[in-house]
Protein backbone atom coordinates (compact mmCIF):
# COMPACT_ATOMS: atom_id res chain seq x y z
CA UNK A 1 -18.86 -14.64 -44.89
CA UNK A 2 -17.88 -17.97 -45.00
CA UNK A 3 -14.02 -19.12 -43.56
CA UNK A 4 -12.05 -22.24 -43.47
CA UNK A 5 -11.76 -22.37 -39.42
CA UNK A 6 -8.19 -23.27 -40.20
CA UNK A 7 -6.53 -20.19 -38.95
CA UNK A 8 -6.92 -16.70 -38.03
CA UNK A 9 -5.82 -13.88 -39.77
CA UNK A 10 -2.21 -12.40 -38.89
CA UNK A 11 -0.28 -9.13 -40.50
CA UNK A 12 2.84 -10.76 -40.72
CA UNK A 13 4.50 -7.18 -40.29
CA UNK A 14 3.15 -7.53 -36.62
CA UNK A 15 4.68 -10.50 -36.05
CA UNK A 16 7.54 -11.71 -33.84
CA UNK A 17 10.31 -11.87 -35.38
CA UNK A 18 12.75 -15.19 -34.93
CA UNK A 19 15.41 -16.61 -37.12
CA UNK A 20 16.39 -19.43 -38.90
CA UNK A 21 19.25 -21.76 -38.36
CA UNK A 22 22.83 -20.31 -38.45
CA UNK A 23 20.96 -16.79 -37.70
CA UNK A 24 19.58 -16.24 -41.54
CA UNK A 25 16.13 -15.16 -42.14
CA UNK A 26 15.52 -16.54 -45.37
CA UNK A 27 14.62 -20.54 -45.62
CA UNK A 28 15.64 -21.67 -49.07
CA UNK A 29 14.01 -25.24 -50.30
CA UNK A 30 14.04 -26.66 -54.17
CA UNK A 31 10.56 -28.89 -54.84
CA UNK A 32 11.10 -31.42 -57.67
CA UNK A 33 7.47 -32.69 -58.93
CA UNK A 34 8.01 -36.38 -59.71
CA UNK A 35 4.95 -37.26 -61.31
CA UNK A 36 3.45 -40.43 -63.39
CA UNK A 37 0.55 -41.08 -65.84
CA UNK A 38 -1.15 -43.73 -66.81
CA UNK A 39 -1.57 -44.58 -70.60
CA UNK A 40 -4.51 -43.22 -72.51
CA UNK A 41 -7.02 -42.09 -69.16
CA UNK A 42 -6.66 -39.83 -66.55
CA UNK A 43 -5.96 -36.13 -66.28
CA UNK A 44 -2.58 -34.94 -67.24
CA UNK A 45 -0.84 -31.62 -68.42
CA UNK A 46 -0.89 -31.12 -71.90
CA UNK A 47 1.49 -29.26 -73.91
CA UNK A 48 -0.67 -29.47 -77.23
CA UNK A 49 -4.56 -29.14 -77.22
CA UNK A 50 -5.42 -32.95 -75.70
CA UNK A 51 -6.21 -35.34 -78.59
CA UNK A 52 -8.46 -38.07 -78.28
CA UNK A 53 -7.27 -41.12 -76.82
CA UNK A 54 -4.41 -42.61 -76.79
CA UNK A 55 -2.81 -39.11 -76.97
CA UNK A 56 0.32 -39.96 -77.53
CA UNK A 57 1.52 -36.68 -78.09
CA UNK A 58 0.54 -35.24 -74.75
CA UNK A 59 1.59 -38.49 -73.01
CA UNK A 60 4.84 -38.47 -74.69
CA UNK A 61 5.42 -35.00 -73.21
CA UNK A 62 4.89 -35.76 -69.68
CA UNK A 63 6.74 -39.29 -69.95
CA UNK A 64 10.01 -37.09 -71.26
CA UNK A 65 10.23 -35.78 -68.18
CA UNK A 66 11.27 -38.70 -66.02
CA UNK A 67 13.47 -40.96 -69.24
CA UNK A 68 15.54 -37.00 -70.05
CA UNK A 69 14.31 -34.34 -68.17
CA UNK A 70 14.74 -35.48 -64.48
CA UNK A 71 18.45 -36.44 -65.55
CA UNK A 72 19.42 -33.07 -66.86
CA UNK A 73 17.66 -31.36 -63.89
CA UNK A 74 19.72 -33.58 -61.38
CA UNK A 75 23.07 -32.67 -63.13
CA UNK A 76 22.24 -28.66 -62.78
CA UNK A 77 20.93 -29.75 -59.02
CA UNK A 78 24.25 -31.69 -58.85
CA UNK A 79 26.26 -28.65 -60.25
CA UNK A 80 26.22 -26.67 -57.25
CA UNK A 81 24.91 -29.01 -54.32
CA UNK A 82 21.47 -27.93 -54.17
CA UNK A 83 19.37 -29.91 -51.80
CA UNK A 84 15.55 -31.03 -52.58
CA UNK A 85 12.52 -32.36 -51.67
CA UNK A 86 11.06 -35.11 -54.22
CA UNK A 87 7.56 -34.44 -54.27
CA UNK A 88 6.79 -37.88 -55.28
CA UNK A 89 3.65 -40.20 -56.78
CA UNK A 90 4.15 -43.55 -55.66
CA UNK A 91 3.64 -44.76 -59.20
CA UNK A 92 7.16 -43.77 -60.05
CA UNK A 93 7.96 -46.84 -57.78
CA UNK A 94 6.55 -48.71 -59.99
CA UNK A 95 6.91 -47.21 -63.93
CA UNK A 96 10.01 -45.61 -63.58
CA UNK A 97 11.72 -46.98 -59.96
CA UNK A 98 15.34 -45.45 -61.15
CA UNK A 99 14.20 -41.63 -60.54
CA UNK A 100 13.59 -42.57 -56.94
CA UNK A 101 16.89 -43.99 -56.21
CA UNK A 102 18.65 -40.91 -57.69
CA UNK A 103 16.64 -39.01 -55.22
CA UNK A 104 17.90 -41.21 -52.19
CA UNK A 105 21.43 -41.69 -53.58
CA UNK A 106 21.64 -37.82 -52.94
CA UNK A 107 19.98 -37.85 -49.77
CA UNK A 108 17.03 -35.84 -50.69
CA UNK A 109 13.65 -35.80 -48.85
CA UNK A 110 10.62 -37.76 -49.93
CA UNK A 111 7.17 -35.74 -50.03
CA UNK A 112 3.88 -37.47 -50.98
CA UNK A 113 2.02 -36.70 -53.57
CA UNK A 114 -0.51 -38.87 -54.20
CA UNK A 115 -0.50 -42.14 -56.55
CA UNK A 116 -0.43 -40.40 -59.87
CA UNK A 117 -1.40 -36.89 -61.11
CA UNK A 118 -3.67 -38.18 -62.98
CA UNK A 119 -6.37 -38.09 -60.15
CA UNK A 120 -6.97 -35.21 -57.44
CA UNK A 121 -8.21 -35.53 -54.25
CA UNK A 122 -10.86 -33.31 -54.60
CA UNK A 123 -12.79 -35.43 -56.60
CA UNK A 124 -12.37 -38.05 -54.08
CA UNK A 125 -15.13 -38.84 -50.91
CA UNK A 126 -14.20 -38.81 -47.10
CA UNK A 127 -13.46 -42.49 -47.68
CA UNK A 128 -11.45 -42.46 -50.58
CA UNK A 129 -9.28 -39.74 -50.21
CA UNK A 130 -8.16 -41.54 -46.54
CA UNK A 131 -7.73 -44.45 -48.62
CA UNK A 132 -5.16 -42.81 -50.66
CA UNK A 133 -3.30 -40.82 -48.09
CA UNK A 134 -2.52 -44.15 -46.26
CA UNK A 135 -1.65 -46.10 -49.32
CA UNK A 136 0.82 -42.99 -50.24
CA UNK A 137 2.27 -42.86 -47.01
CA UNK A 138 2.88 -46.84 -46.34
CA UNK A 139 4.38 -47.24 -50.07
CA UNK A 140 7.05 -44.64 -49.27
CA UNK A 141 7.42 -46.07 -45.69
CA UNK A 142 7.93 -49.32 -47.35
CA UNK A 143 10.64 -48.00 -50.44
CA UNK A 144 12.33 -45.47 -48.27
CA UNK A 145 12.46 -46.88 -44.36
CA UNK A 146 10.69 -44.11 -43.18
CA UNK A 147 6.92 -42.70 -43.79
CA UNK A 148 7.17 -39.16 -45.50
CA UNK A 149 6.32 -36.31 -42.67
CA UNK A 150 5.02 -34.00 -45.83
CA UNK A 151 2.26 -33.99 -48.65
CA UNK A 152 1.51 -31.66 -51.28
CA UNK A 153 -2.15 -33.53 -53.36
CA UNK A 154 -2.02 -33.71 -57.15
CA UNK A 155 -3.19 -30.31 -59.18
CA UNK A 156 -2.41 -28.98 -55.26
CA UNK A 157 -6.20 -29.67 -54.93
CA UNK A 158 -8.19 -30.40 -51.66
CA UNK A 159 -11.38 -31.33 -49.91
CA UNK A 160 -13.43 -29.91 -46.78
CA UNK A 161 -10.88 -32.52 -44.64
CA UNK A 162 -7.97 -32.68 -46.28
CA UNK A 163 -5.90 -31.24 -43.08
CA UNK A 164 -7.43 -33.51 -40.93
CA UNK A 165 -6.97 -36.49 -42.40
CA UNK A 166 -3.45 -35.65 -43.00
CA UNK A 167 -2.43 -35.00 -39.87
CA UNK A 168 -4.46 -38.16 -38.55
CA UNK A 169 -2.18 -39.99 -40.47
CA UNK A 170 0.83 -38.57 -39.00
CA UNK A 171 1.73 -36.31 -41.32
CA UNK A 172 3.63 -32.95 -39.79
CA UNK A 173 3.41 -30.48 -42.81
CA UNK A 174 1.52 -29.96 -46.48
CA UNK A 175 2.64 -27.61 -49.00
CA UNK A 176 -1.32 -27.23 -50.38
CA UNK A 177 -1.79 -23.99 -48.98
CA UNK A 178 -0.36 -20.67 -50.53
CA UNK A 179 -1.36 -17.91 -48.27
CA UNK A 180 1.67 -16.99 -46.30
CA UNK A 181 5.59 -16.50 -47.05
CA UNK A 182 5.99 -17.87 -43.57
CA UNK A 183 5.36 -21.46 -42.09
CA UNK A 184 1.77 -21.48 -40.25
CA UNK A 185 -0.09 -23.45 -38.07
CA UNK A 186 -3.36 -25.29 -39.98
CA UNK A 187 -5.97 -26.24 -36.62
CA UNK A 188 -7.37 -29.81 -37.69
CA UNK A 189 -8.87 -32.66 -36.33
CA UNK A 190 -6.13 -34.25 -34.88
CA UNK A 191 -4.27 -31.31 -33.69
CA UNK A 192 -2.19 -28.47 -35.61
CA UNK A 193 -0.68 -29.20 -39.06
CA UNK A 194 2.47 -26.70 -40.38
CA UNK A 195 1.61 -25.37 -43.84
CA UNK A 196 5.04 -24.90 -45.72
CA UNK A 197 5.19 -22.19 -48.26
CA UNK A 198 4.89 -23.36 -51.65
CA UNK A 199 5.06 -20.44 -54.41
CA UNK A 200 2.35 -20.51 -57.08
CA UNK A 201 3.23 -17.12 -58.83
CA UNK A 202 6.67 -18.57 -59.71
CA UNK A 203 6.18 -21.92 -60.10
CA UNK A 204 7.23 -23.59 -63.61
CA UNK A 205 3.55 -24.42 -64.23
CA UNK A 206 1.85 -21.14 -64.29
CA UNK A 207 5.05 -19.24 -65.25
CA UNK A 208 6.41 -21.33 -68.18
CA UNK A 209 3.47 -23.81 -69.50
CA UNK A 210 -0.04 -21.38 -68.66
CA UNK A 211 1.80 -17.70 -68.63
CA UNK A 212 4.17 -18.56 -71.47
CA UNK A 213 7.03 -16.68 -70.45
CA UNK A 214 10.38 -16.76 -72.09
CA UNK A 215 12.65 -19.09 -69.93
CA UNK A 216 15.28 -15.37 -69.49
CA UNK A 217 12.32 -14.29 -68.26
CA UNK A 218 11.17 -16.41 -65.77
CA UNK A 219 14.94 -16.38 -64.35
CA UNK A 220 15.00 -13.03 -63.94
CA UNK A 221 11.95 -13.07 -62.09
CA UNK A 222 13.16 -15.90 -59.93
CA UNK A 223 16.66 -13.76 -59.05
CA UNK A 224 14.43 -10.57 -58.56
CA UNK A 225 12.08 -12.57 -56.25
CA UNK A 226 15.12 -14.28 -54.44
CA UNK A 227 16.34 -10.77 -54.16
CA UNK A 228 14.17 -9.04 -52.57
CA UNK A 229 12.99 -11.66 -50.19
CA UNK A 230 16.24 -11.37 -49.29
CA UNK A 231 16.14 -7.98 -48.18
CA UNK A 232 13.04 -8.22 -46.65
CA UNK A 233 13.59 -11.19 -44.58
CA UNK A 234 16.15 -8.48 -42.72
CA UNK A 235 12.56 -7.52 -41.21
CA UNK A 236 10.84 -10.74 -40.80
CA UNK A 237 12.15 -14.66 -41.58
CA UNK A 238 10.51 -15.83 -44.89
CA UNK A 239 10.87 -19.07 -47.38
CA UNK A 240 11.88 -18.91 -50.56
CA UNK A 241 10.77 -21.49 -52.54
CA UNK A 242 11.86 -23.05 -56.37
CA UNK A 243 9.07 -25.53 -57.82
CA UNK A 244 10.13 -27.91 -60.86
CA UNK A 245 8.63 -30.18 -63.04
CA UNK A 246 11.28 -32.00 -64.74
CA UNK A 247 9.17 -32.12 -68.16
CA UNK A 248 9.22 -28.39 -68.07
CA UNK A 249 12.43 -27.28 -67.13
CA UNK A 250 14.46 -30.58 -68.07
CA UNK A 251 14.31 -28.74 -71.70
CA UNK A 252 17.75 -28.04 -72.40
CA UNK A 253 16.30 -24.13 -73.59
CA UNK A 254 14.79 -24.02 -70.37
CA UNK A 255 17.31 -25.71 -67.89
CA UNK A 256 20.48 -22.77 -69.37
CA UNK A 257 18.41 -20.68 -67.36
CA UNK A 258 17.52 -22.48 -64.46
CA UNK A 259 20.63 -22.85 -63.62
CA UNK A 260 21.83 -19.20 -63.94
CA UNK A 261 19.04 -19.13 -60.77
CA UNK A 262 21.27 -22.48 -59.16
CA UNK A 263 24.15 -20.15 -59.33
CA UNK A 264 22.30 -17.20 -57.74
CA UNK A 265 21.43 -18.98 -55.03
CA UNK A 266 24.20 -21.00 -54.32
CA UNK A 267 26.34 -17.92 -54.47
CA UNK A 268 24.31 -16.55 -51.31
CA UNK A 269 24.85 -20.10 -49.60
CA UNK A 270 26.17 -18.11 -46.18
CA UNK A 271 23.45 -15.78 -46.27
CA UNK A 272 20.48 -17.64 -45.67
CA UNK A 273 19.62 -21.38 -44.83
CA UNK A 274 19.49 -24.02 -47.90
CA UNK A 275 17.19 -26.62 -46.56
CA UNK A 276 14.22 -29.01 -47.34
CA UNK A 277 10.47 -28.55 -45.97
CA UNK A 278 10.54 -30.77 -43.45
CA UNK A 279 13.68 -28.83 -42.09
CA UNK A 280 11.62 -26.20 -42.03
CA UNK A 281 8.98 -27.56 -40.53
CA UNK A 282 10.67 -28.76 -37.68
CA UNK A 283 11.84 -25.88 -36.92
CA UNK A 284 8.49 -23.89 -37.37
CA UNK A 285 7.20 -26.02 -34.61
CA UNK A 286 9.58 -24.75 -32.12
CA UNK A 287 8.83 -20.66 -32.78
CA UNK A 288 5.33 -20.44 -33.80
C-alpha cells in the first residue's frame, strides 16, 4: 500500500500526555480566510450554479466578503477579544489593502495562503509552486516586517513536495493536513515541519455552503464540538479550531450565531489557552 513517508502512525490515546500554557489542555485558535479573485477567470466558490463569464453574480458573492462581511466578522471578533490568524492571499495587498491593516491594527497573525484562491498549488509543477511560496512569503515579509512562519495552500490542496518546499523556505508550520487533533511532526526535505490542526468537518465551507446546514445548527455543533474536546483534552491536550470565510459567515443570519459560539468560548477563557497557530506551533516544537 502506498504512504506519504511523512509520518508514522500514532494512537494518540498512547501518547504522552503534556499541557499547554497556563496548564490547559485545550489550544483554542480562530482562522479568518482572507481571500481575493480576479475578475471573470480563475476558480472561485460559487454560491449560484457558475454562469458564463463575467459571472458577476458569483463574483459579487465572494467580493461581499471583504467590502461587508470581513467588517461585521471583526466587530463579533472585537466583541469579546478573540484573537486570529489571517490566513491571507497576498492579493488583498493589492485589491482590497484596508482588510490587512485591520488585521495588524489588532495584532493578529499573518498566515500565507497563496496569491489568490483562484489557483491551487496542485495544479502547479516543482518550479512553479516554489515560485509562489517565495513570492507569498517575501510580499508579507515586505507589508508586515516579518515573513509569515505558517501556510495553509488555496482549496487546502497540495503536491508530492509541498512540505518540503515549505519548510525550505523557512516556513515552521502548515495547516494543509487534517489527520490529527494534535500538532505533529511532517519529515521533509529540509527537516521536520509542525502540521497545525485545521478542522474540515466544521469548517464554514463544508458545513454552511456544501452541507447546507441551518446557521443554529452549525452553532450548536460548534458548542457541542468545543464541548467535548473539552472534556476530553482532561485525557490528552488537543486544538480546537474555528475556520471563517468572511463571505459566509459575515451574513448578518449567519454571524447571530457565530457569535453565540464567540460567547461560548470566551466564557471558558480560564479553562483552556486562546491562542494563534504559530503559538501553537512553537510550543509543539518543545514537547513532541
Amino acid at each position: 500500500m502506498r504512504h506519504h513517508g511523512r509520518y508514522a502512525f500514532s494512537a494518540i490515546a498512547r501518547r504522552p500526555a503534556w499541557d499547554w500554557p497556563n496548564s490547559t489542555r485545550l489550544a483554542v485558535h480562530v482562522a479568518v480566510n482572507l481571500e481575493a479573485f480576479p475578475f471573470a477567470e480563475g476558480m472561485g466558490l460559487p454560491l449560484v450554479n457558475p454562469l458564463p463569464e463575467p459571472d458577476v453574480q458569483n463574483y459579487g458573492f465572494r467580493d461581499w466578503g471583504n467590502r461587508v462581511g470581513v467588517w461585521n466578522l471583526l466587530d463579533a471578533l472585537d466583541e469579546h477579544a478573540i484573537p486570529a490568524a489571517a490566513l491571507l492571499n497576498t492579493a488583498i495587498y493589492d485589491l482590497c489593502p484596508e482588510v490587512a491593516q485591520a488585521f495588524r491594527a489588532r495584532g493578529d497573525e499573518f498566515v500565507g495562503h497563496g496569491r489568490t484562491n483562484a489557483e491551487r498549488q496542485s495544479d502547479m509543477d516543482e518550479a512553479a509552486e516554489r515560485a509562489t511560496i517565495l513570492a507569498c512569503r517575501d510580499r508579507i515579509a515586505r507589508e508586515e516586517g516579518a515573513a509569515p512562519r505558517g501556510w495553509m495552500g488555496p482549496w487546502v490542496a497540495e503536491t508530492h513536495v509541498t512540505p518540503d518546499l515549505l519548510a525550505e523556505a523557512g516556513f515552521d508550520y502548515c495547516m494543509d493536513w487534517t489527520h490529527d487533533d494534535q500538532p505533529t511532526l511532517l519529515a521533509t526535505r529540509a527537516g521536520p515541519l509542525v502540521t497545525i490542526p485545521y478542522s474540515r468537518p466544521t469548517n464554514d465551507i463544508p458545513a454552511l455552503h456544501a452541507a447546507k446546514w441551518p446557521p443554529s445548527v452549525w452553532a450548536d455543533i460548534l458548542i457541542d464540538q468545543f464541548e467535548e474536546q473539552l472534556r476530553l483534552s482532561e485525557k490528552w491536550p488537543l486544538v480546537f479550531n474555528l475556520s471563517l470565510h468572511p463571505f459566509l459567515v459575515g451574513h448578518p443570519f449567519r454571524l447571530l450565531r457565530l457569535r453565540r459560539v464567540l460567547a461560548h468560548i470566551a466564557a471558558a477563557r480560564s479553562r483552556i489557552w486562546l491562542c494563534r497557530p504559530g503559538e501553537i506551533a512553537a510550543h509543539a516544537r518543545k514537547v513532541l
